[in-house]
Structures are given as C-alpha cells and as structure tokens.
PDB file of N, CA and C in Angstrom:
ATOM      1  N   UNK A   1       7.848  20.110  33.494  1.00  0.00           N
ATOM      2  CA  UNK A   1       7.095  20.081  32.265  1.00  0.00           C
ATOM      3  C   UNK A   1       7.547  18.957  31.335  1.00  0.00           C
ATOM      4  N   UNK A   2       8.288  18.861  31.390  1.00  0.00           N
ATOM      5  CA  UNK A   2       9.397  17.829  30.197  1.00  0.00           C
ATOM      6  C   UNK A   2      10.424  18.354  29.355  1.00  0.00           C
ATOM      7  N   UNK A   3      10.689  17.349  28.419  1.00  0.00           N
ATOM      8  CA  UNK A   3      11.824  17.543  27.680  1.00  0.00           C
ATOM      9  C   UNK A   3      11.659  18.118  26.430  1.00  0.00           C
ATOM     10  N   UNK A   4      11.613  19.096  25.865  1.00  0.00           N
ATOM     11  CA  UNK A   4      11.310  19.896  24.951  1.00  0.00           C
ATOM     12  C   UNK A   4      10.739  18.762  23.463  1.00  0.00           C
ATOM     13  N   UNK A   5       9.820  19.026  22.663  1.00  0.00           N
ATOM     14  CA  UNK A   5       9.411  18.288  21.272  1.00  0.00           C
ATOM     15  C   UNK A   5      10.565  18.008  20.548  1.00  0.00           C
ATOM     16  N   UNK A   6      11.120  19.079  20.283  1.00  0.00           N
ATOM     17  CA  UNK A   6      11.619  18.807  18.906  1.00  0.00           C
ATOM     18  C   UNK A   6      12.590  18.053  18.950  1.00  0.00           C
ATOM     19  N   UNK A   7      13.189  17.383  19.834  1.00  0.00           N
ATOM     20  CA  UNK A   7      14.737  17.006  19.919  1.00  0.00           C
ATOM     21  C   UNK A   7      14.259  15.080  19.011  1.00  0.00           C
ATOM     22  N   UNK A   8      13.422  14.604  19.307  1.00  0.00           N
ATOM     23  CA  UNK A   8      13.054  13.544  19.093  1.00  0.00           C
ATOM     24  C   UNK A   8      13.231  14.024  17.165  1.00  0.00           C
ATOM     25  N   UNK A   9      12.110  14.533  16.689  1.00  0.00           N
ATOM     26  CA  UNK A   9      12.003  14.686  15.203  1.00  0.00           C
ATOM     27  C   UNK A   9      13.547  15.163  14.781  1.00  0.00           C
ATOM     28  N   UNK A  10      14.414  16.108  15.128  1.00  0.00           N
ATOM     29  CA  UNK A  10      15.871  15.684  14.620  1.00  0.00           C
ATOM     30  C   UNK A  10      16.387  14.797  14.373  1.00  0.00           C
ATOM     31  N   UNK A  11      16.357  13.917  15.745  1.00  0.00           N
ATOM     32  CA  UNK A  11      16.680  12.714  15.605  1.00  0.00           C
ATOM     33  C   UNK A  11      16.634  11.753  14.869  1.00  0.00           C
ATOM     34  N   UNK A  12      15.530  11.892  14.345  1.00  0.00           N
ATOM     35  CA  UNK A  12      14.293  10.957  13.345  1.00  0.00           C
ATOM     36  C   UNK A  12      15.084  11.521  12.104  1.00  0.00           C
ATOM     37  N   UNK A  13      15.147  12.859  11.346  1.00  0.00           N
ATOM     38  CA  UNK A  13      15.554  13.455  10.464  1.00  0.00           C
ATOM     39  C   UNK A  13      17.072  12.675   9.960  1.00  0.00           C
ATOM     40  N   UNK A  14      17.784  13.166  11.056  1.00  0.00           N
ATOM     41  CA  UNK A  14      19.620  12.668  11.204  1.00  0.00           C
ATOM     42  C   UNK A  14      19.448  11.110  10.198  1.00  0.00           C
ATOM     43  N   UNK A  15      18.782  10.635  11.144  1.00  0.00           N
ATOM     44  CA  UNK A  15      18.750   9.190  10.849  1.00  0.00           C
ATOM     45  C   UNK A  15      18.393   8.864   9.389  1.00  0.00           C
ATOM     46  N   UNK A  16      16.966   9.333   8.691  1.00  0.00           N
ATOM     47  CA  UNK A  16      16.427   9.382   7.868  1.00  0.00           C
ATOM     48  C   UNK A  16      18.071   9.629   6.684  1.00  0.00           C
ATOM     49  N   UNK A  17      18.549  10.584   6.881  1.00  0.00           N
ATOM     50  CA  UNK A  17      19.356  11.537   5.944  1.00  0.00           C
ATOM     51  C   UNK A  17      20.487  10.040   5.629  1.00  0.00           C
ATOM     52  N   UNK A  18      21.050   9.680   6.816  1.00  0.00           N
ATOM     53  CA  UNK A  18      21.960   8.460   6.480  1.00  0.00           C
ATOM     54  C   UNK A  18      21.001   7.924   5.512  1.00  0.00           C
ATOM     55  N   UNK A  19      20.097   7.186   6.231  1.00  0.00           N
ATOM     56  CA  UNK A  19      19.591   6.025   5.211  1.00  0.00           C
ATOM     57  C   UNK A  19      19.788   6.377   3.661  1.00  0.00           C
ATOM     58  N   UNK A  20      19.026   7.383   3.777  1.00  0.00           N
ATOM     59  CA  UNK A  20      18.979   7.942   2.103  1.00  0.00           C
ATOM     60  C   UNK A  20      20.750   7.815   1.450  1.00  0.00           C
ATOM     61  N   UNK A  21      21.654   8.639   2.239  1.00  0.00           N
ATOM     62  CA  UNK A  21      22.818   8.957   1.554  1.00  0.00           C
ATOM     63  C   UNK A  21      23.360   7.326   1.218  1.00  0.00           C
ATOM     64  N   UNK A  22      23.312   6.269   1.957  1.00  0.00           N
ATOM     65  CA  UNK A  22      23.588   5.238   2.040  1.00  0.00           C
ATOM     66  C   UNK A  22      22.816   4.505   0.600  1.00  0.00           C
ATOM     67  N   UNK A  23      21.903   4.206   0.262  1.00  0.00           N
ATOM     68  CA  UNK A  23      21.299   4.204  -0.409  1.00  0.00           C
ATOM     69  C   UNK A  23      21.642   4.067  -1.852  1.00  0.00           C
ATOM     70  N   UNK A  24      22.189   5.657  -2.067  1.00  0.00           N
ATOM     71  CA  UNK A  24      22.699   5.843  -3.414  1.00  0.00           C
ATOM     72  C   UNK A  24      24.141   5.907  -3.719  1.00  0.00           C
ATOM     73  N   UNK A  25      24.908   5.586  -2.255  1.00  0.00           N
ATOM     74  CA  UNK A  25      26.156   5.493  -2.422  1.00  0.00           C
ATOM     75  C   UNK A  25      26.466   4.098  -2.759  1.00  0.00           C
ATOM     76  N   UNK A  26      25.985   2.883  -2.688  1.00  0.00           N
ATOM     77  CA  UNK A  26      26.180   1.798  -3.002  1.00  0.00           C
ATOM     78  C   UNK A  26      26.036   0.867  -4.041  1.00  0.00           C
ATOM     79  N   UNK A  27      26.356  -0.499  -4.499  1.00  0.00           N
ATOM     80  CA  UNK A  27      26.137  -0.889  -5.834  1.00  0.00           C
ATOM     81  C   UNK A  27      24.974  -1.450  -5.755  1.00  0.00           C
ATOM     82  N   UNK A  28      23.953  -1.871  -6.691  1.00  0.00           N
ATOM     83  CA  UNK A  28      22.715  -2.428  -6.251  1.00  0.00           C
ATOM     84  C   UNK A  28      23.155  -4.095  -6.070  1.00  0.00           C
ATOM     85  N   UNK A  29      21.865  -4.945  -5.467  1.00  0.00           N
ATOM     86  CA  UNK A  29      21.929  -6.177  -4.848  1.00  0.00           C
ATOM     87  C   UNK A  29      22.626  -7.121  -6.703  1.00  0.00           C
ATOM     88  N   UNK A  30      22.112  -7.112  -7.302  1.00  0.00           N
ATOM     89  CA  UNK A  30      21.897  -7.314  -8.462  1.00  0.00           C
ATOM     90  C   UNK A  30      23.201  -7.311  -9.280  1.00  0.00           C
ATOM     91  N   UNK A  31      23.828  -6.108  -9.052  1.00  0.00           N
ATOM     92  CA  UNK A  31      24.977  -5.793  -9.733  1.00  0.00           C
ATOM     93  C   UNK A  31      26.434  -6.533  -8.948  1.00  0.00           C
ATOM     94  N   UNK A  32      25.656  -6.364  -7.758  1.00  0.00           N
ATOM     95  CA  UNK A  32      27.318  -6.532  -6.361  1.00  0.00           C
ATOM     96  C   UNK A  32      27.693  -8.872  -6.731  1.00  0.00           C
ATOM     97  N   UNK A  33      25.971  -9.329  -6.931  1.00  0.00           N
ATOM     98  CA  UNK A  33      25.458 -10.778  -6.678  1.00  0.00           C
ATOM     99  C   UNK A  33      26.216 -10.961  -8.109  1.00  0.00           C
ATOM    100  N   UNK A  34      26.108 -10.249  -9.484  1.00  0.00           N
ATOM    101  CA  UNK A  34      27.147 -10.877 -10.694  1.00  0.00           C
ATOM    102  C   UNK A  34      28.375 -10.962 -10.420  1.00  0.00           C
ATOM    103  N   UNK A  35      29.046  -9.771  -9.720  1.00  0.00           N
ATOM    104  CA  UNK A  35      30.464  -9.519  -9.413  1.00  0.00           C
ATOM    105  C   UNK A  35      30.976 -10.549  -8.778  1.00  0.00           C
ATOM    106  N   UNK A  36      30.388 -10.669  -7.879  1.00  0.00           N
ATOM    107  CA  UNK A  36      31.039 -12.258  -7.131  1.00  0.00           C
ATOM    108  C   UNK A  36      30.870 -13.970  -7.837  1.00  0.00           C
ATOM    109  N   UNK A  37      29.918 -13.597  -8.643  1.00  0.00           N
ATOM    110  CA  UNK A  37      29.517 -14.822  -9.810  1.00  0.00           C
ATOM    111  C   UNK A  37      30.636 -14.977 -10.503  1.00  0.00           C
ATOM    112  N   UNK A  38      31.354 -13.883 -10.638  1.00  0.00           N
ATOM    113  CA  UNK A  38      32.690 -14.201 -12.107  1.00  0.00           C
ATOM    114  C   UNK A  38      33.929 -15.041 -11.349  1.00  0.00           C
ATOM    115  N   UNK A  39      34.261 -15.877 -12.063  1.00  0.00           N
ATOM    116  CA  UNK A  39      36.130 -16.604 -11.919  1.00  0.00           C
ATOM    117  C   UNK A  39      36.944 -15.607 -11.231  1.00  0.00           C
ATOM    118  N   UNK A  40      37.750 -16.078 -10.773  1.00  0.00           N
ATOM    119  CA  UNK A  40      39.066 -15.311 -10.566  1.00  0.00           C
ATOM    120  C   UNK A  40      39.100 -14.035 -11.350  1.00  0.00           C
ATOM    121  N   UNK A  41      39.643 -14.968 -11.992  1.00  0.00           N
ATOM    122  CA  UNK A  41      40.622 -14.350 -13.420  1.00  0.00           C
ATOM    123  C   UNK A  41      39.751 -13.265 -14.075  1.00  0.00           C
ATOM    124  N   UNK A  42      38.973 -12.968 -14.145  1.00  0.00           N
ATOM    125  CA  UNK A  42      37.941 -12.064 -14.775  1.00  0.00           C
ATOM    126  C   UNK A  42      37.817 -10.780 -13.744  1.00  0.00           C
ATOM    127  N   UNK A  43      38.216 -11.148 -12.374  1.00  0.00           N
ATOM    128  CA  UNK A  43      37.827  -9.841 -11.607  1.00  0.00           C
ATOM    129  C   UNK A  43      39.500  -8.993 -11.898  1.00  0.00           C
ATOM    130  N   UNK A  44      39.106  -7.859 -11.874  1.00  0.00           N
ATOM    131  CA  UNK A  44      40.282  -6.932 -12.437  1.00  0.00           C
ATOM    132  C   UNK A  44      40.928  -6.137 -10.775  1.00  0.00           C
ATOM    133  N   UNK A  45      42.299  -5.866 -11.027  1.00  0.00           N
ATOM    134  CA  UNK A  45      43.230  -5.642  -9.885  1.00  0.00           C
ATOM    135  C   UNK A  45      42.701  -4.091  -9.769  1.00  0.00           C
ATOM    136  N   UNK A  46      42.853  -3.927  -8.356  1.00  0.00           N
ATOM    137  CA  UNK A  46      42.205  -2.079  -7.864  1.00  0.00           C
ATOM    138  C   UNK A  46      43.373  -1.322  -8.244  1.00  0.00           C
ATOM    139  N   UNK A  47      43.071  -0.495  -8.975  1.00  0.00           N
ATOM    140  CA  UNK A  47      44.103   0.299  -9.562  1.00  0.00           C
ATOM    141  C   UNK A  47      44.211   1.317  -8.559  1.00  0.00           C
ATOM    142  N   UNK A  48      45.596   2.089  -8.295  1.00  0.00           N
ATOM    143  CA  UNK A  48      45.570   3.241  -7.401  1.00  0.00           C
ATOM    144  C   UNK A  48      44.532   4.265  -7.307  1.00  0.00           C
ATOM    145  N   UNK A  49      44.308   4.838  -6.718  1.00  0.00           N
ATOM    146  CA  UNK A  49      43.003   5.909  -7.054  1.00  0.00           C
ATOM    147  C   UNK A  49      43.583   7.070  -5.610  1.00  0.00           C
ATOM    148  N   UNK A  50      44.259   8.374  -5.712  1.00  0.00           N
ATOM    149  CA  UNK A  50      44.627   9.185  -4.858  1.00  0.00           C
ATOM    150  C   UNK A  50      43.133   9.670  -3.806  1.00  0.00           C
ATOM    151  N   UNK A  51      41.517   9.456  -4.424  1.00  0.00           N
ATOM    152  CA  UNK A  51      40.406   9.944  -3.908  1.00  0.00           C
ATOM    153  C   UNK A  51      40.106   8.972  -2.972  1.00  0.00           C
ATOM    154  N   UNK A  52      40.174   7.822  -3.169  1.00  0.00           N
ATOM    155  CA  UNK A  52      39.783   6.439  -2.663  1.00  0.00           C
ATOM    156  C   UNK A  52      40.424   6.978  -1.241  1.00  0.00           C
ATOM    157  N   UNK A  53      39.937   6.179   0.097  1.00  0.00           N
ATOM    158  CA  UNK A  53      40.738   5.886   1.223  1.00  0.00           C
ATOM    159  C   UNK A  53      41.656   4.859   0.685  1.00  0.00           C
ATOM    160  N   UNK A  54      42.844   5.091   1.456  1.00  0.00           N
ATOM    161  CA  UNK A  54      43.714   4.170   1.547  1.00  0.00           C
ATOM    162  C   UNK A  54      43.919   3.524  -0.194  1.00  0.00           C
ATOM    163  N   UNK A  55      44.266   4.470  -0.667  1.00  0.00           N
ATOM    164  CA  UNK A  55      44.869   4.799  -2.108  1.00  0.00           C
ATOM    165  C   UNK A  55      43.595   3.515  -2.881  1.00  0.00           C
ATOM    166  N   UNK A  56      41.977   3.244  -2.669  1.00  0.00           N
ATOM    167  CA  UNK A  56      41.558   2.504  -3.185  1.00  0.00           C
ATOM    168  C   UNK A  56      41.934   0.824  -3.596  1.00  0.00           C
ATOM    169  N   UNK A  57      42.941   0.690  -2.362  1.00  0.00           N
ATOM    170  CA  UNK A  57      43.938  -1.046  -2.485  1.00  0.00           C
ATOM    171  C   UNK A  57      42.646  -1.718  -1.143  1.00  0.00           C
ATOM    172  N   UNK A  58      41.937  -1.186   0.107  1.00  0.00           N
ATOM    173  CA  UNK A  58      41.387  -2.063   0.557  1.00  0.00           C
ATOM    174  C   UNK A  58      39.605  -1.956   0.633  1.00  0.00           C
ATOM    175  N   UNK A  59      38.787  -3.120  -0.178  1.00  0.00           N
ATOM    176  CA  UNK A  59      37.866  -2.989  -0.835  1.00  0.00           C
ATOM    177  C   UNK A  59      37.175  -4.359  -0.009  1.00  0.00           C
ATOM    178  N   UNK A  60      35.560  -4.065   0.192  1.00  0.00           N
ATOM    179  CA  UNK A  60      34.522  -4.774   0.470  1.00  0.00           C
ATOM    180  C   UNK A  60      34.066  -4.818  -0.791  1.00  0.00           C
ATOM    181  N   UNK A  61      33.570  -6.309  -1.127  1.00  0.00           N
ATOM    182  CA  UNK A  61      32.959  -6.145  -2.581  1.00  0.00           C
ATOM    183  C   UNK A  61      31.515  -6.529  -2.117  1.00  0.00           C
ATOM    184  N   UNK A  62      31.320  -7.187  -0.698  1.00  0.00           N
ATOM    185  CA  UNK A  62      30.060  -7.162  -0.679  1.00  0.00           C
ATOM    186  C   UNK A  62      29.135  -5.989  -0.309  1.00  0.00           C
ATOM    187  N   UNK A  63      29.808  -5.200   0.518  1.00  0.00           N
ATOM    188  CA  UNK A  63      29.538  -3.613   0.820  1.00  0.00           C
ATOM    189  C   UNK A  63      29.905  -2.943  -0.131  1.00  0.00           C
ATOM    190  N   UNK A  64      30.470  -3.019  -0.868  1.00  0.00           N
ATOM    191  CA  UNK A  64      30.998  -1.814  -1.971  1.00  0.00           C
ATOM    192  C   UNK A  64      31.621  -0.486  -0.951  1.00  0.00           C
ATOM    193  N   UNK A  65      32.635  -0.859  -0.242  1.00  0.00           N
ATOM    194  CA  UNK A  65      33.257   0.454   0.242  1.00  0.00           C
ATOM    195  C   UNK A  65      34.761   0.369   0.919  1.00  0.00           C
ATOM    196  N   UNK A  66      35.403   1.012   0.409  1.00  0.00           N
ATOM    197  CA  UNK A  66      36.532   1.239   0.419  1.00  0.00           C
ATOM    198  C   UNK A  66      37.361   1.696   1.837  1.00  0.00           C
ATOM    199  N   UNK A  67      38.477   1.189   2.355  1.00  0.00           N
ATOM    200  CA  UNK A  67      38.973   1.348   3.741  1.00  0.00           C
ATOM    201  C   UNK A  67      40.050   1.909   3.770  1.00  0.00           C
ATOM    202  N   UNK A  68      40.312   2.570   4.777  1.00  0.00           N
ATOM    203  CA  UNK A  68      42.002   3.271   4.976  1.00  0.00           C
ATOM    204  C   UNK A  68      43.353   2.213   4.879  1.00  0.00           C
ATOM    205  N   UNK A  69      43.106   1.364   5.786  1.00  0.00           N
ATOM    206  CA  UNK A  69      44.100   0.434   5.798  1.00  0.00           C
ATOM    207  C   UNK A  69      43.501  -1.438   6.246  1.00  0.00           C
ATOM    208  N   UNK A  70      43.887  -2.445   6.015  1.00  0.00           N
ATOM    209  CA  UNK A  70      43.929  -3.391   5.885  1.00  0.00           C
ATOM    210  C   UNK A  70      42.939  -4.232   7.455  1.00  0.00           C
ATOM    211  N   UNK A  71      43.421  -3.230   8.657  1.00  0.00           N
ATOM    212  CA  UNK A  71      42.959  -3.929  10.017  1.00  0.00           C
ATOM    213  C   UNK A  71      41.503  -3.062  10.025  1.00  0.00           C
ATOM    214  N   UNK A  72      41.207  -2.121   9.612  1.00  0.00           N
ATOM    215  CA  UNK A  72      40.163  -1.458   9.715  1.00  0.00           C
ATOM    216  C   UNK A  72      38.480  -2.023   8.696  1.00  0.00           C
ATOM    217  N   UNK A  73      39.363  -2.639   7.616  1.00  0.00           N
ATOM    218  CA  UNK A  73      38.465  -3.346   6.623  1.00  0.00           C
ATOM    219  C   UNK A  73      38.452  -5.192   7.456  1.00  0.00           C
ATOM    220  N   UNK A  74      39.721  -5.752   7.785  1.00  0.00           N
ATOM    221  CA  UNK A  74      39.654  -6.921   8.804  1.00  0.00           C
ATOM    222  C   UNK A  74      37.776  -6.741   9.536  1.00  0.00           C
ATOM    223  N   UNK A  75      38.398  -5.141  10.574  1.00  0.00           N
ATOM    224  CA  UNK A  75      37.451  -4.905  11.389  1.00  0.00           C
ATOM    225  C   UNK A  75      35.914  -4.911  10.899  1.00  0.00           C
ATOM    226  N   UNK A  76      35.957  -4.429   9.489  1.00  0.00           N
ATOM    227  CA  UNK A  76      34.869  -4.329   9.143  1.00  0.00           C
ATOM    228  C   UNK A  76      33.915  -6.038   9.156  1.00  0.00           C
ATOM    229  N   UNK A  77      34.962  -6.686   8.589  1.00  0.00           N
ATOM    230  CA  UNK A  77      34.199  -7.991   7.983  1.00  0.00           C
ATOM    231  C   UNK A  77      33.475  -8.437   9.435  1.00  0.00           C
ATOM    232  N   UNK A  78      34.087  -8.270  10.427  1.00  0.00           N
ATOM    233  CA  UNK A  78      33.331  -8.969  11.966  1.00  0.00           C
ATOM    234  C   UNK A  78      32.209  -7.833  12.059  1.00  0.00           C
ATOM    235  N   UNK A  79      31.623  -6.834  11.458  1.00  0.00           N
ATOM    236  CA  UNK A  79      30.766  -6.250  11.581  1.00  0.00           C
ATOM    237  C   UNK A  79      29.080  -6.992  11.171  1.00  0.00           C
ATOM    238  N   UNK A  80      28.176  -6.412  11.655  1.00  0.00           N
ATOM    239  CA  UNK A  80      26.606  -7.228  11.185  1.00  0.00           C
ATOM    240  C   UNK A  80      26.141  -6.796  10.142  1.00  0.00           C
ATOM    241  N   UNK A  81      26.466  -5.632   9.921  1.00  0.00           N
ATOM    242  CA  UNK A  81      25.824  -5.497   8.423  1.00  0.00           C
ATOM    243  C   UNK A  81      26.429  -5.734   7.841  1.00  0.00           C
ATOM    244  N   UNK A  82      27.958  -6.344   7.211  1.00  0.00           N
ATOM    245  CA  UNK A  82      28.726  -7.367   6.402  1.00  0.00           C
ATOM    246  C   UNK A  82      28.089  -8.393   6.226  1.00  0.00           C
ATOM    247  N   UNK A  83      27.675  -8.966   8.000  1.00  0.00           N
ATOM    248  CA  UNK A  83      27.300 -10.405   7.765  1.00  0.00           C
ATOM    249  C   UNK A  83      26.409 -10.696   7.142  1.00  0.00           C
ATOM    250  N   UNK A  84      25.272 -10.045   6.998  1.00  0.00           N
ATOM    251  CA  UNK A  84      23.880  -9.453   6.771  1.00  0.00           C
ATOM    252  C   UNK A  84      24.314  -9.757   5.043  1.00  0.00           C
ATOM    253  N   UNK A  85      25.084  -8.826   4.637  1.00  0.00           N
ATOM    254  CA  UNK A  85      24.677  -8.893   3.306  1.00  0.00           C
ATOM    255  C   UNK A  85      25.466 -10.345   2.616  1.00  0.00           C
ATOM    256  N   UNK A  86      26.650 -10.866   3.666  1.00  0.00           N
ATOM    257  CA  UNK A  86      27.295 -11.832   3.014  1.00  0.00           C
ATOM    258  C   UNK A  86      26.252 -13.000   2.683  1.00  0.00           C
ATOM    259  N   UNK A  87      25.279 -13.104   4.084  1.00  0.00           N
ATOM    260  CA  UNK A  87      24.427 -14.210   3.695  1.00  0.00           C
ATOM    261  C   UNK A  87      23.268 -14.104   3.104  1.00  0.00           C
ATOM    262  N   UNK A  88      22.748 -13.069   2.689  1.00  0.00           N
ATOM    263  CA  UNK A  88      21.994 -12.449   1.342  1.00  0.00           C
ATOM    264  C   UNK A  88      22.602 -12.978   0.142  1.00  0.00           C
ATOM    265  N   UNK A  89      24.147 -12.488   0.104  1.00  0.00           N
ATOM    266  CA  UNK A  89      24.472 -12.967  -1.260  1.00  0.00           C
ATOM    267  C   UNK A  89      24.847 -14.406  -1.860  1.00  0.00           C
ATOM    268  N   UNK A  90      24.807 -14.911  -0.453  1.00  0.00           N
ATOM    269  CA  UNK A  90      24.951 -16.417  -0.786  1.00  0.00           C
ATOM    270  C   UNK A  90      23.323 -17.412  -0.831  1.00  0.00           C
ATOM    271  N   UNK A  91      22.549 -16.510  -0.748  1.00  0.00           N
ATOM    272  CA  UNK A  91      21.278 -17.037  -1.199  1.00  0.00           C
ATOM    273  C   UNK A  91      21.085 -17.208  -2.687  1.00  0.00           C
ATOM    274  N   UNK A  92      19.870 -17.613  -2.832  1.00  0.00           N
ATOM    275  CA  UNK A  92      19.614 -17.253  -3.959  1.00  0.00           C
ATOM    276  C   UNK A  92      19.641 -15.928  -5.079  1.00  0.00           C
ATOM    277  N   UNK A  93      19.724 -16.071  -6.261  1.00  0.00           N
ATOM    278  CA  UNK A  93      19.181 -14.522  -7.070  1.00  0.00           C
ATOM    279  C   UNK A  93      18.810 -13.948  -6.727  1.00  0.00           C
ATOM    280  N   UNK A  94      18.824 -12.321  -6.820  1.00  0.00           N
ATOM    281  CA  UNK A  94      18.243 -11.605  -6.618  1.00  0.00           C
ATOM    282  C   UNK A  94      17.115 -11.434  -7.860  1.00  0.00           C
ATOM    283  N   UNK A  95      15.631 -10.550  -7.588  1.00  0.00           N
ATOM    284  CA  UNK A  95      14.864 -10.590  -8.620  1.00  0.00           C
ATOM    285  C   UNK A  95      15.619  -9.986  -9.931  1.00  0.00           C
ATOM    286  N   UNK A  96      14.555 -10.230 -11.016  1.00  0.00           N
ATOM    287  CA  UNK A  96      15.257  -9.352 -12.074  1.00  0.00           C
ATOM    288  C   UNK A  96      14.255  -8.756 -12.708  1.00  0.00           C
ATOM    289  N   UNK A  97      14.496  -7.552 -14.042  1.00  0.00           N
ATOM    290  CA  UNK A  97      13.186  -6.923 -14.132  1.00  0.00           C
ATOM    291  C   UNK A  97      12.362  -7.841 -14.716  1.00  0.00           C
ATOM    292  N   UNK A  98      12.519  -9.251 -15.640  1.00  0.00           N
ATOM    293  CA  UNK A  98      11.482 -10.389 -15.967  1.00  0.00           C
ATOM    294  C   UNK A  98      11.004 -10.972 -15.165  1.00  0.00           C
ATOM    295  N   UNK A  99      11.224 -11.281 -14.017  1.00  0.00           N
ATOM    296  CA  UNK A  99      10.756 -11.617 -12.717  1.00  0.00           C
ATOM    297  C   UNK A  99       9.927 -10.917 -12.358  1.00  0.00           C
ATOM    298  N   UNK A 100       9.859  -9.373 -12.359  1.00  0.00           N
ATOM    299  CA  UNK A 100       9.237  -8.180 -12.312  1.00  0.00           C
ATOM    300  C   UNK A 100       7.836  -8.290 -13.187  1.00  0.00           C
ATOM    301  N   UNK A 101       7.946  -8.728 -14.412  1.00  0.00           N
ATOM    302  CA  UNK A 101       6.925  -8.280 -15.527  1.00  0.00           C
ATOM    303  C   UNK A 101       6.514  -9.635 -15.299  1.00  0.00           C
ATOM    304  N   UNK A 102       6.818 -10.938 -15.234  1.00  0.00           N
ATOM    305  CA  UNK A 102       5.891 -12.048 -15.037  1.00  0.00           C
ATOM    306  C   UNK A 102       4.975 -11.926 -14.026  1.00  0.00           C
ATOM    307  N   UNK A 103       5.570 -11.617 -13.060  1.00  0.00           N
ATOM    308  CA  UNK A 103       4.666 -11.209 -11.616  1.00  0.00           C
ATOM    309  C   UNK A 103       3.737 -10.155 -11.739  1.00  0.00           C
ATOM    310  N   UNK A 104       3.592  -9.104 -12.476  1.00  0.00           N
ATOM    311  CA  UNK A 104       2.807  -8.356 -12.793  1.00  0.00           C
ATOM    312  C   UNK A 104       2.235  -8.680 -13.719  1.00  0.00           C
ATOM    313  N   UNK A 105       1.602 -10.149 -14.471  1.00  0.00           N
ATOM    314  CA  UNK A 105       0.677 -10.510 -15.628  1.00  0.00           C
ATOM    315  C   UNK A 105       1.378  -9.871 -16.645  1.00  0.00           C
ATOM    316  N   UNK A 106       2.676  -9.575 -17.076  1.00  0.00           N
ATOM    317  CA  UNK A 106       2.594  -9.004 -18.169  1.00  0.00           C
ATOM    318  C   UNK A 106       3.472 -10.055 -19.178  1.00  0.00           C
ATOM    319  N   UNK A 107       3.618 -11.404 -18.193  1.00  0.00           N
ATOM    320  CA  UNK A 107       3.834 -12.617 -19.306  1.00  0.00           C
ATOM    321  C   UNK A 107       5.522 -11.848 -19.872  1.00  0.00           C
ATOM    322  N   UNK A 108       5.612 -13.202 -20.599  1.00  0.00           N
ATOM    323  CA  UNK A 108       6.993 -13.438 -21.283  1.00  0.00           C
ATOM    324  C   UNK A 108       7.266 -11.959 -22.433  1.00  0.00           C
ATOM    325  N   UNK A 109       8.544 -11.196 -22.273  1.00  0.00           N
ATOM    326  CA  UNK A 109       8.175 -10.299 -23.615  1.00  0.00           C
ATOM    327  C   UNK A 109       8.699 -10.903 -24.830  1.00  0.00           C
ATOM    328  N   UNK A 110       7.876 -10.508 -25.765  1.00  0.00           N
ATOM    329  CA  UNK A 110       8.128 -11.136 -26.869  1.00  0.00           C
ATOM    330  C   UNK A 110       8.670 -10.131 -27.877  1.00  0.00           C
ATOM    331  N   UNK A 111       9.241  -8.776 -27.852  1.00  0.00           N
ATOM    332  CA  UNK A 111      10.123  -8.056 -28.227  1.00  0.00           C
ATOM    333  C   UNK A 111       9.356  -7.413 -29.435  1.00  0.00           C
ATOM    334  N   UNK A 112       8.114  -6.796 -29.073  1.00  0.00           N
ATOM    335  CA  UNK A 112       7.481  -6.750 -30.547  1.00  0.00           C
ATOM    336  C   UNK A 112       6.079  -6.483 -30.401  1.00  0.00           C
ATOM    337  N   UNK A 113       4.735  -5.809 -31.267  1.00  0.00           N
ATOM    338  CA  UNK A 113       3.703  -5.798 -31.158  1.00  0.00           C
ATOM    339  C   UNK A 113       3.469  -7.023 -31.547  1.00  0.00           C
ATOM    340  N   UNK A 114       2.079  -7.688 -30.408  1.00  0.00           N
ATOM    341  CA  UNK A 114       0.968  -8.816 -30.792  1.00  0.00           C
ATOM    342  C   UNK A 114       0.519  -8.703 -31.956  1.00  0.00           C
ATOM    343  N   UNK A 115       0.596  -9.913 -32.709  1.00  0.00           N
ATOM    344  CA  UNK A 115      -0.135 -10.022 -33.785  1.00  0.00           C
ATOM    345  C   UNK A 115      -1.633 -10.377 -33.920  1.00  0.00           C
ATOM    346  N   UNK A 116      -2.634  -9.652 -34.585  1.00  0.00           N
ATOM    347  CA  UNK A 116      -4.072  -9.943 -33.927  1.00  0.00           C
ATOM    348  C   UNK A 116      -4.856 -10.923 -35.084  1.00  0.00           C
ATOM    349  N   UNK A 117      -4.756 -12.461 -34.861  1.00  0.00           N
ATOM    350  CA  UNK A 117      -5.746 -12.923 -35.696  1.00  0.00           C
ATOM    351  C   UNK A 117      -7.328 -13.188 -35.776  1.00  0.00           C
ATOM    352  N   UNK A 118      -7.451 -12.538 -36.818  1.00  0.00           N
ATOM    353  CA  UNK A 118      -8.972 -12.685 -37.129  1.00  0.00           C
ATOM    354  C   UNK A 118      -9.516 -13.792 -37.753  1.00  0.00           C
TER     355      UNK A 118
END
C-alpha cells in the first residue's frame, strides 16, 4: 500500500517550527549591519553572563549567537549560513523604513500636517 500520510506533514511542521523559533531569536539585518559599522573602540567587551554558553566570552556578531568554547564557534565560521550572512553584510545597506515609505508613494516625511493653499 505505502508509507503511511502523515509522516511527510510532521516533517514539514518540525521544520516550519525551527524557522519560526530562529526568526525571533536573532538580531535584525539592520541592527547586526550598524554593529559592525562602529570603530573598535566603541564596540563594548562581553561581560560574563552565567546563562550564556560558554560564560557569554564566545560570540558571532554576524549570527548573533553565542558558543560553548572557542573551536566550536572556529567551527562555526566555516559553516554556510555564516558565509551567507557575512557576504550579505558586506553588501550594501540594508532597506530602511524611508526607503519603505518612498517606495510606497508616500514621498519624503515632512514631520507634520500638509499645508493646503488656496
């Protein structure tokens, strides 16, 4: 007869559920693309954190996620979705919400009701 229905739509589900959790666990494109914009000197040292893996000392700033120890985050960087976002962020800007409202006709804001001359 075959292989029973439902095993496929779990599957589908499982998957679905990452995406989502992934999603909202991360910093947006926008926020992660300033962080790497700043000097040195302006980015601030990872303070201990007991919740963090690996006491919050080994950090992806282009992933936004935190590693147990030093060879495991190494490991990470040879990963594709690192690479993926490294060369995203070395593109251009990401949009912004004025980018947003020009593109939708809604023109430059001018911080204020139109004035209507008669």
């Amino acid at each position: 007869m075959g292989k029973c229905p439902h095993r496929k739509v779990k599957k589908r589900r499982l998957s679905h559920k990452t995406a989502r959790r992934t999603k909202f666990e991360t910093k947006g494109d926008d926020t992660v693309y300033s962080e790497l914009r700043k000097p040195e000197a302006e980015k601030p040292v990872l303070p201990l954190d007991d919740d963090l893996p690996g006491m919050g000392q080994f950090y992806c700033l282009h992933c936004d996620r935190y590693f147990a120890n030093i060879s495991v985050r190494d490991d990470h960087f040879n990963t594709k979705k690192h690479k993926k976002r490294v060369k995203f962020m070395k593109g251009p800007a990401p949009h912004t919400q004025l980018d947003a409202d020009i593109a939708a006709g809604m023109g430059m804001p001018d911080n204020g009701p139109k004035l209507m001359v008669a």
